[in-house]
Protein backbone atom coordinates (compact mmCIF):
# COMPACT_ATOMS: atom_id res chain seq x y z
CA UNK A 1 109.06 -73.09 155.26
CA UNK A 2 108.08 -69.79 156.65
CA UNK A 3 105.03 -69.97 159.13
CA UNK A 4 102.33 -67.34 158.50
CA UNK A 5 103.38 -64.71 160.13
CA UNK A 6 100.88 -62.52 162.43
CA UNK A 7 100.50 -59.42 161.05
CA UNK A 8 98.13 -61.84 158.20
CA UNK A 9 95.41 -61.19 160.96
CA UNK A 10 94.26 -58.13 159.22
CA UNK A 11 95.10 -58.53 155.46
CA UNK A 12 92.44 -57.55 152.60
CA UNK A 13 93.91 -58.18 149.24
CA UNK A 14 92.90 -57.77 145.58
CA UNK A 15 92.97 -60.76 143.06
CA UNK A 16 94.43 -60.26 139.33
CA UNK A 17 90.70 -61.17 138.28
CA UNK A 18 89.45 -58.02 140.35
CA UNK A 19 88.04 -60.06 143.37
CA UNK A 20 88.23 -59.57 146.97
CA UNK A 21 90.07 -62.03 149.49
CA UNK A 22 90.73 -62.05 152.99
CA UNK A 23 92.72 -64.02 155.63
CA UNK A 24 91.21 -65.84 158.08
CA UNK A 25 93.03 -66.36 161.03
CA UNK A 26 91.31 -68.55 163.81
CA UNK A 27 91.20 -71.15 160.65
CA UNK A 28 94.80 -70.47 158.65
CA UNK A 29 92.91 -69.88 155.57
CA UNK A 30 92.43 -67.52 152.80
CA UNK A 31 88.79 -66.83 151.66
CA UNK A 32 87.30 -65.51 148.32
CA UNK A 33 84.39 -62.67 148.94
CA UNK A 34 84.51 -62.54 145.35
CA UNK A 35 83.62 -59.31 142.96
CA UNK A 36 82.67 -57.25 145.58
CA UNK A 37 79.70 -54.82 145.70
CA UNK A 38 79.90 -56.43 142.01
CA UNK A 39 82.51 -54.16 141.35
CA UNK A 40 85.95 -55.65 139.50
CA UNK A 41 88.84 -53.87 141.25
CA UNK A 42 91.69 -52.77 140.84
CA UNK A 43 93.15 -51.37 144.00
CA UNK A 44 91.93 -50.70 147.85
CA UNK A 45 92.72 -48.02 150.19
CA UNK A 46 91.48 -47.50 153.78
CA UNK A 47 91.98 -43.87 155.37
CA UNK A 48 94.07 -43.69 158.39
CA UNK A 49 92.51 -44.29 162.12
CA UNK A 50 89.65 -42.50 162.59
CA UNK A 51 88.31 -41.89 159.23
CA UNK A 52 88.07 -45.76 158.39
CA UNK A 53 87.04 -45.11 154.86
CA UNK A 54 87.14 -47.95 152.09
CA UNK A 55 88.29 -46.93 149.06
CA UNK A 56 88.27 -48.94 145.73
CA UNK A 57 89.24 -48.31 142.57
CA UNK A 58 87.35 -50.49 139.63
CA UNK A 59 89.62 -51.73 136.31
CA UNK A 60 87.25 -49.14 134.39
CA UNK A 61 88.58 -46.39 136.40
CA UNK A 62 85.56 -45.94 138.70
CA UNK A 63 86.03 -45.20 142.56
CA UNK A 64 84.03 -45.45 145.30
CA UNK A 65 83.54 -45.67 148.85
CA UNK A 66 82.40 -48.57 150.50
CA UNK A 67 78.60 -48.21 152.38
CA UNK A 68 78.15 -51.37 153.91
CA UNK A 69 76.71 -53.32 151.38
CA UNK A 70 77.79 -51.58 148.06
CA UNK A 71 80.28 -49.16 146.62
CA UNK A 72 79.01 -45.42 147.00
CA UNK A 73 80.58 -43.87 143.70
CA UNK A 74 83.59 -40.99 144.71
CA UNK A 75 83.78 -38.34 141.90
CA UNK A 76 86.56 -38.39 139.80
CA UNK A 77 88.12 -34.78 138.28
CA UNK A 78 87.00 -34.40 134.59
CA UNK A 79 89.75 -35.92 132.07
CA UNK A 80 91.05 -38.54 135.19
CA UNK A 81 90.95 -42.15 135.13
CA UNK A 82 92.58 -43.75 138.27
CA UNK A 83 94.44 -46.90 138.18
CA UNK A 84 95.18 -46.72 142.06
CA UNK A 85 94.42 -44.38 145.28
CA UNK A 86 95.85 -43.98 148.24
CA UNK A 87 95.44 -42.57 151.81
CA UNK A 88 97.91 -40.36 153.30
CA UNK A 89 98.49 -39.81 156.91
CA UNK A 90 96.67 -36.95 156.94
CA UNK A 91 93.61 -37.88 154.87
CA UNK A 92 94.82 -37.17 151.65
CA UNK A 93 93.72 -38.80 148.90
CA UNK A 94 96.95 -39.43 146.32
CA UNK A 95 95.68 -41.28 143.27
CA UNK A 96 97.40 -42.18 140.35
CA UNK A 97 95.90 -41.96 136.81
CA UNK A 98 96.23 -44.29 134.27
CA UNK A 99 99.35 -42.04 132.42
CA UNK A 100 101.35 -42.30 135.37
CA UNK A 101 100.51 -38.90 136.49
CA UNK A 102 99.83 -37.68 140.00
CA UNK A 103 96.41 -36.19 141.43
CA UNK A 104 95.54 -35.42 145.52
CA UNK A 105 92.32 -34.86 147.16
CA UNK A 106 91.87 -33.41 150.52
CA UNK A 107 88.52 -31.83 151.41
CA UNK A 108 87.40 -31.91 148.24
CA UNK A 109 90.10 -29.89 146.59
CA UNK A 110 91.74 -31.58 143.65
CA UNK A 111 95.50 -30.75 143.00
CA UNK A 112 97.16 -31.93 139.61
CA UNK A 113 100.62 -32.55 140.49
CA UNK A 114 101.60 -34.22 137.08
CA UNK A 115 104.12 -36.52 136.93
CA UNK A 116 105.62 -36.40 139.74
CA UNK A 117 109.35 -35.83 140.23
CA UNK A 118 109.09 -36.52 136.33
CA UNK A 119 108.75 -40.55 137.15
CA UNK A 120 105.41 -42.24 135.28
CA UNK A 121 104.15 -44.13 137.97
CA UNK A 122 101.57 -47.35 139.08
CA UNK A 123 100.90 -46.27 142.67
CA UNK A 124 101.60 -44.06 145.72
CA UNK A 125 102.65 -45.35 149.35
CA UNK A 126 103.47 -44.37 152.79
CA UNK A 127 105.22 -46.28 155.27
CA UNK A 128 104.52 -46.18 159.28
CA UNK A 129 106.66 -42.90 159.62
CA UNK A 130 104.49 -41.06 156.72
CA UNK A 131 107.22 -40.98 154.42
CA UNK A 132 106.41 -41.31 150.65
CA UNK A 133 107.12 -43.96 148.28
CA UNK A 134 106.63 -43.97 144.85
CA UNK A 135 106.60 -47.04 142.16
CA UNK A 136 107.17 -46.82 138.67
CA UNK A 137 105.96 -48.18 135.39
CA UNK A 138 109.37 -50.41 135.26
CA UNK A 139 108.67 -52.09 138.66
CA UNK A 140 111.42 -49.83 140.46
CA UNK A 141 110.28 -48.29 143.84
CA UNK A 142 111.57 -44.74 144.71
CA UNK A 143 111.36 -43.30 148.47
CA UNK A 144 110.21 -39.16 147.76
CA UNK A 145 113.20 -36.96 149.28
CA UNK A 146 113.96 -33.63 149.10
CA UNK A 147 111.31 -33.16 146.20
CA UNK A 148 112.72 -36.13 144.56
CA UNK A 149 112.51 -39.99 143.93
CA UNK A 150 115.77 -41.64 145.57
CA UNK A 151 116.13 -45.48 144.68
CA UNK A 152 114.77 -46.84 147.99
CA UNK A 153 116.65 -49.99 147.75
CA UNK A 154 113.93 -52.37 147.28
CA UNK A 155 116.05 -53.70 144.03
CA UNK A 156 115.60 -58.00 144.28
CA UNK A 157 112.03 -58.00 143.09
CA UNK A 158 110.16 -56.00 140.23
CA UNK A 159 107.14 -54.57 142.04
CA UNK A 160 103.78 -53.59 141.04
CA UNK A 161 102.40 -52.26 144.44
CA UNK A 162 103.69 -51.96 148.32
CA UNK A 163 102.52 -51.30 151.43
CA UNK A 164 103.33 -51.50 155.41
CA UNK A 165 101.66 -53.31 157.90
CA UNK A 166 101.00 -52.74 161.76
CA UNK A 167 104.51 -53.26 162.29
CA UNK A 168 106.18 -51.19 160.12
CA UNK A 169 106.77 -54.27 157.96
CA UNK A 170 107.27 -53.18 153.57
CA UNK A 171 105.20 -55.84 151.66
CA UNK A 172 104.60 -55.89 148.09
CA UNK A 173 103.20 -57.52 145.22
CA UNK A 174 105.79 -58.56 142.52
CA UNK A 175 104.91 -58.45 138.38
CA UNK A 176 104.08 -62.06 138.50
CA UNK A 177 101.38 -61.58 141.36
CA UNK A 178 103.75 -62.86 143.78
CA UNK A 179 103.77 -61.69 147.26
CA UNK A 180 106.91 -60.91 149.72
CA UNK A 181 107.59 -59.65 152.93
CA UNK A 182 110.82 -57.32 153.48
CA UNK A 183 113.62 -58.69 156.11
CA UNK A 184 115.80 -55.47 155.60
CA UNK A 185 117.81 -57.41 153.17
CA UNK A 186 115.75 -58.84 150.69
CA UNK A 187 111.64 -59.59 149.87
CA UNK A 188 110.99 -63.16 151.42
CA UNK A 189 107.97 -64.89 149.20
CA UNK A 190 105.18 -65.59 151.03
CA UNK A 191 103.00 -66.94 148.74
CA UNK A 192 101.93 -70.22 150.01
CA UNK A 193 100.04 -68.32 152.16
CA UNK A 194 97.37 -66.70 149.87
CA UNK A 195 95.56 -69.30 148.87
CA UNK A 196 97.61 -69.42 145.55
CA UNK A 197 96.00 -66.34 144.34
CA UNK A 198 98.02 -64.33 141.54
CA UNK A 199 97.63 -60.74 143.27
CA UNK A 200 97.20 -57.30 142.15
CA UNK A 201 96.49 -55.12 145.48
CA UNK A 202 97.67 -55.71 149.63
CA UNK A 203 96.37 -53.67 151.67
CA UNK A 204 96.11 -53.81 155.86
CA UNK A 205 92.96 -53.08 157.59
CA UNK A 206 92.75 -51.18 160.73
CA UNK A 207 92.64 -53.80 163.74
CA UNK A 208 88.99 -52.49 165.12
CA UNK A 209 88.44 -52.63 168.84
């Protein structure tokens, strides 16, 4: 069995019934803080270093920003209903609307990119060097090239979201709300870990100082 690896310290992760969990390291434990801000969610997003702004989007396509004890409501482009946002390295916003198509915010400009490199997608990602991934409706996972999707050869599960960690580390959540790490050859399930939770969103929280 796989021990729980380290990077755990700083994971935030969304439940298939729209709650909140987090890991708890100094006990090797996994803790339920429920429907947070008694919001259902969907997804979560945290801008990069600096910004440390929590992002959520709700299963009714609401979004908001986290103030400390509630969700401040982020307004949403007329005719736009997010299923998932994320932050770029530079700040901007990419979120994903329920028909697969592609929307970015940065300083309040909105920018309807459609569907993007004509895939119909769940989510957006970046990895630790700021390139782009992409993954679509069938569970395939495409890295953005050349103002393209190429297959980014993440083929031995069928994925609903990914994300890195501190390391540079992909991890992902499969179709069946399973949970793997990537070894460079294959997703390794860890699971057992996650307090047996079927889960919808990962996501890795800035380690604070």
């Amino acid at each position: 069995m796989h021990s729980a690896p380290p990077q755990l310290a700083n994971l935030c992760a969304v439940g298939r019934d729209g709650n909140v969990g987090l890991w708890v390291p100094y006990f090797g434990i996994w803790t339920n803080l429920g429907n947070l801000g008694g919001w259902t969610l969907r997804s979560l997003s945290v801008s990069p270093t600096g910004y440390n702004t929590i992002y959520a989007v709700g299963t009714e396509g609401n979004v908001g920003t986290w103030g400390g004890t509630s969700w401040v409501p982020w307004h949403v482009p007329s005719g736009w209903t997010l299923k998932s946002l994320t932050c770029g390295p530079d700040g901007t916003l990419w979120c994903v609307g329920t028909e697969g198509n592609v929307g970015t915010s940065l300083n309040g400009s909105w920018q309807d990119r459609g569907n993007l490199g004509g895939w119909t997608l769940k989510m957006i990602a970046f990895d630790s060097l700021g390139r782009m991934y992409g993954v679509g409706t069938e569970g395939n996972v495409g890295r953005w090239v050349d103002m393209q999707w190429v297959n980014a050869g993440f083929d031995s599960w069928t994925i609903d979201m990914i994300t890195t960690d501190s390391t540079g580390t992909f991890w992902c959540v499969g179709t069946q709300g399973n949970v793997g790490a990537w070894d460079g050859d294959s997703w390794v399930d860890f699971h057992q870990w996650i307090g047996g939770w079927s889960m919808a969103w990962l996501t890795f929280m800035p380690i604070l100082a």
